[in-house]
PDB file of N, CA and C in Angstrom:
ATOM      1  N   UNK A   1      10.506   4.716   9.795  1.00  0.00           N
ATOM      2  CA  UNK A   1       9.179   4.861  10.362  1.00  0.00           C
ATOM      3  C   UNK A   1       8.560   3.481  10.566  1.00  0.00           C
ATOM      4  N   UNK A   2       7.504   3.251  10.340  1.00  0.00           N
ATOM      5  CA  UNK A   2       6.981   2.358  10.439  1.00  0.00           C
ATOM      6  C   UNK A   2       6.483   1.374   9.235  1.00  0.00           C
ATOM      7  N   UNK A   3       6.405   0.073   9.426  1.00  0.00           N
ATOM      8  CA  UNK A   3       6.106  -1.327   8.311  1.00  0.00           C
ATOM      9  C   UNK A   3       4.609  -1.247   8.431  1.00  0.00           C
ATOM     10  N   UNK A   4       4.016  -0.903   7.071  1.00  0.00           N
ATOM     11  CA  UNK A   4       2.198  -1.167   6.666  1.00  0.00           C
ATOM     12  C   UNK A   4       2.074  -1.930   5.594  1.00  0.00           C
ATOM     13  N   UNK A   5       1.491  -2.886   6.034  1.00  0.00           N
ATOM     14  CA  UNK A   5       0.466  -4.001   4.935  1.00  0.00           C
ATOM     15  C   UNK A   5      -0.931  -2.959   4.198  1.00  0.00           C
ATOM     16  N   UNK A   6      -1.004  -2.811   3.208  1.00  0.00           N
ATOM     17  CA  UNK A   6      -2.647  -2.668   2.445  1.00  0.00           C
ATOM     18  C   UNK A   6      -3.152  -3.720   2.135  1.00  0.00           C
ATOM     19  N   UNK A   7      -4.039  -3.908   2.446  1.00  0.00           N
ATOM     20  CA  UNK A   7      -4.802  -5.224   1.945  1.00  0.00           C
ATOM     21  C   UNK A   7      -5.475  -4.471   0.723  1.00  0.00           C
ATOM     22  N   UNK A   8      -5.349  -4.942  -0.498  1.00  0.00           N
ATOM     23  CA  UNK A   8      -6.397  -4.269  -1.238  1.00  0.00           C
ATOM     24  C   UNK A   8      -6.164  -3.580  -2.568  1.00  0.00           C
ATOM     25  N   UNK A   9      -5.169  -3.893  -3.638  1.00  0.00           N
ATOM     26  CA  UNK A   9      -4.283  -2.668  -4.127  1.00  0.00           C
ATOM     27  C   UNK A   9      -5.688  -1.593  -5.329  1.00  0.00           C
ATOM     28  N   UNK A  10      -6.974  -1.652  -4.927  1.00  0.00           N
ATOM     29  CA  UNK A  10      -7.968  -0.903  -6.032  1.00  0.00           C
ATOM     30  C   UNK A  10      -8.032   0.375  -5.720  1.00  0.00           C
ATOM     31  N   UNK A  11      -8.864   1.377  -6.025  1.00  0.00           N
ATOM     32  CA  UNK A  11      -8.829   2.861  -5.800  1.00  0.00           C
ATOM     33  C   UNK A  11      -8.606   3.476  -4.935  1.00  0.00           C
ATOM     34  N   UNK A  12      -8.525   2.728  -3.570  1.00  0.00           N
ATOM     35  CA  UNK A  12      -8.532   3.410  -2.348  1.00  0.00           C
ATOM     36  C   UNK A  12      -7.256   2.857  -1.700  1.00  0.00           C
ATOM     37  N   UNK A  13      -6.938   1.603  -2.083  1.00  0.00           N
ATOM     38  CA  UNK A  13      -6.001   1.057  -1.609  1.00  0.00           C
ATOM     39  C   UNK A  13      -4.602   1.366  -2.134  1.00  0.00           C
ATOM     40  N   UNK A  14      -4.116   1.596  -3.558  1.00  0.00           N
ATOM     41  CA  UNK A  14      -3.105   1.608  -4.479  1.00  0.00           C
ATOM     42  C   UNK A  14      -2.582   3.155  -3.825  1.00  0.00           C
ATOM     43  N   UNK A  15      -3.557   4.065  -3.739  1.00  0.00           N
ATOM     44  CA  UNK A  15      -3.181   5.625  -3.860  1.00  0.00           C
ATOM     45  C   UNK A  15      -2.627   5.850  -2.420  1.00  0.00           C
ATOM     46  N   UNK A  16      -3.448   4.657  -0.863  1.00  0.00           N
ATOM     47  CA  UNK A  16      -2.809   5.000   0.227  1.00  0.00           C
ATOM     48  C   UNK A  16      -1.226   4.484   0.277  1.00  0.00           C
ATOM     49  N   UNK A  17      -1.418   3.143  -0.495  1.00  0.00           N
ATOM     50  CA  UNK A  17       0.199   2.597  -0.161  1.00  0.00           C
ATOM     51  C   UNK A  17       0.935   3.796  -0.521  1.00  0.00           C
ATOM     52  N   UNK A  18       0.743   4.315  -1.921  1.00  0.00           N
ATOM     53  CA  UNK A  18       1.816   5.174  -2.208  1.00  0.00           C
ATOM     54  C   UNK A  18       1.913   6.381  -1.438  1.00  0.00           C
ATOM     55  N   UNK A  19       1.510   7.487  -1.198  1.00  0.00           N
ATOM     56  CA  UNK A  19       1.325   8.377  -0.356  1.00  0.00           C
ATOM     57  C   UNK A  19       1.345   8.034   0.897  1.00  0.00           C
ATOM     58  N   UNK A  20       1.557   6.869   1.762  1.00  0.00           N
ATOM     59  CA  UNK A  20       2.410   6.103   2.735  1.00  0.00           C
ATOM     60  C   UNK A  20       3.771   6.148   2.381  1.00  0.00           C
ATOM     61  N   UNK A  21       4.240   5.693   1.854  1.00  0.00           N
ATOM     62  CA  UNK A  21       4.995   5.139   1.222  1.00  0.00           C
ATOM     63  C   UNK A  21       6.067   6.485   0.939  1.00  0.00           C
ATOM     64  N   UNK A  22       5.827   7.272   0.309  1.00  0.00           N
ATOM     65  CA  UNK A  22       6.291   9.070   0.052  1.00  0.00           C
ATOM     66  C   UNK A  22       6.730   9.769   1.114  1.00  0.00           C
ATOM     67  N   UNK A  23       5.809   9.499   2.241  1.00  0.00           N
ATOM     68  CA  UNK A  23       6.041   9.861   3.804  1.00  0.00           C
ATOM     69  C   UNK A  23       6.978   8.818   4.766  1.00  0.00           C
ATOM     70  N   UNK A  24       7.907   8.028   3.773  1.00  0.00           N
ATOM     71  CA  UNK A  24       8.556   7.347   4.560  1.00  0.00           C
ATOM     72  C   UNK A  24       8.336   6.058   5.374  1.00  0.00           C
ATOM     73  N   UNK A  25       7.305   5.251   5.075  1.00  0.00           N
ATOM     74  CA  UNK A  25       6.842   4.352   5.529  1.00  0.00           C
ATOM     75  C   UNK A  25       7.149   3.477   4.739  1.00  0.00           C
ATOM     76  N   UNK A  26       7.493   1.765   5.070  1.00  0.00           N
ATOM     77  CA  UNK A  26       7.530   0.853   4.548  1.00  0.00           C
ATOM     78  C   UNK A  26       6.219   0.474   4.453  1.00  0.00           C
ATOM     79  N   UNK A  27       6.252  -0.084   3.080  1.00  0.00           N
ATOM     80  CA  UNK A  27       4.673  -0.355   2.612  1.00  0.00           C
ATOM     81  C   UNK A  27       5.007  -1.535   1.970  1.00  0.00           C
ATOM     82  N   UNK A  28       3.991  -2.712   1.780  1.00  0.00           N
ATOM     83  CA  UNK A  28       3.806  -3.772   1.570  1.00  0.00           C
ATOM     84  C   UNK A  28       2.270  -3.998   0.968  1.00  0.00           C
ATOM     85  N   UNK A  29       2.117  -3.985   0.027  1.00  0.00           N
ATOM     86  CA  UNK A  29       0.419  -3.664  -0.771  1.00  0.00           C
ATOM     87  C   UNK A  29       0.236  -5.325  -1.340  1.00  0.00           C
ATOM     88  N   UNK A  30      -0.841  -6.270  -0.830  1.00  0.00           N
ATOM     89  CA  UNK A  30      -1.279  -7.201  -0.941  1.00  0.00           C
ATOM     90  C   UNK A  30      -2.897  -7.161  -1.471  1.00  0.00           C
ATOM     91  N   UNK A  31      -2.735  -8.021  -2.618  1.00  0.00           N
ATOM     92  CA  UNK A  31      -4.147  -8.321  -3.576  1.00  0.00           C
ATOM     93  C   UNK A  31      -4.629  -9.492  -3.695  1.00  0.00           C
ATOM     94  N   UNK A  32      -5.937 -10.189  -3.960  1.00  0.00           N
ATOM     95  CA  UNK A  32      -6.150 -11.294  -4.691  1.00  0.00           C
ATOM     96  C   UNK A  32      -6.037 -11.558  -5.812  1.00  0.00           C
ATOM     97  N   UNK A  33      -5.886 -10.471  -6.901  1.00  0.00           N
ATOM     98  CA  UNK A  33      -5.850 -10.229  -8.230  1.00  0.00           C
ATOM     99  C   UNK A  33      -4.340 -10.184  -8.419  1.00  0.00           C
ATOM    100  N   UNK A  34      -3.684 -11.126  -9.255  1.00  0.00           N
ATOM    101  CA  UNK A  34      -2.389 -10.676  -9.461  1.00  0.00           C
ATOM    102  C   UNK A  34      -2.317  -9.888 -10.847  1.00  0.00           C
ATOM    103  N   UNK A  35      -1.546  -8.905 -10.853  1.00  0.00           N
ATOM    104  CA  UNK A  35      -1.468  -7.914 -12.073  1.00  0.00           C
ATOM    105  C   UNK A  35      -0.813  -8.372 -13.071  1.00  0.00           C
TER     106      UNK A  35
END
């Protein structure tokens, strides 16, 4: 499918990468905060 950047990995951001991500999408989740 298709390659997606999240900018953002906090409440709204973490839950789309994954559930992207489930549906077959390459996902790439980018933060300022490193974990």
């Amino acid at each position: 499918m298709s390659k997606i950047c999240v900018l953002g990995l906090g409440y709204i951001g973490l839950p789309t990468a994954s559930i992207l991500a489930t549906h077959g999408h390459q996902v790439v989740g980018v933060d300022v905060n490193q974990a």
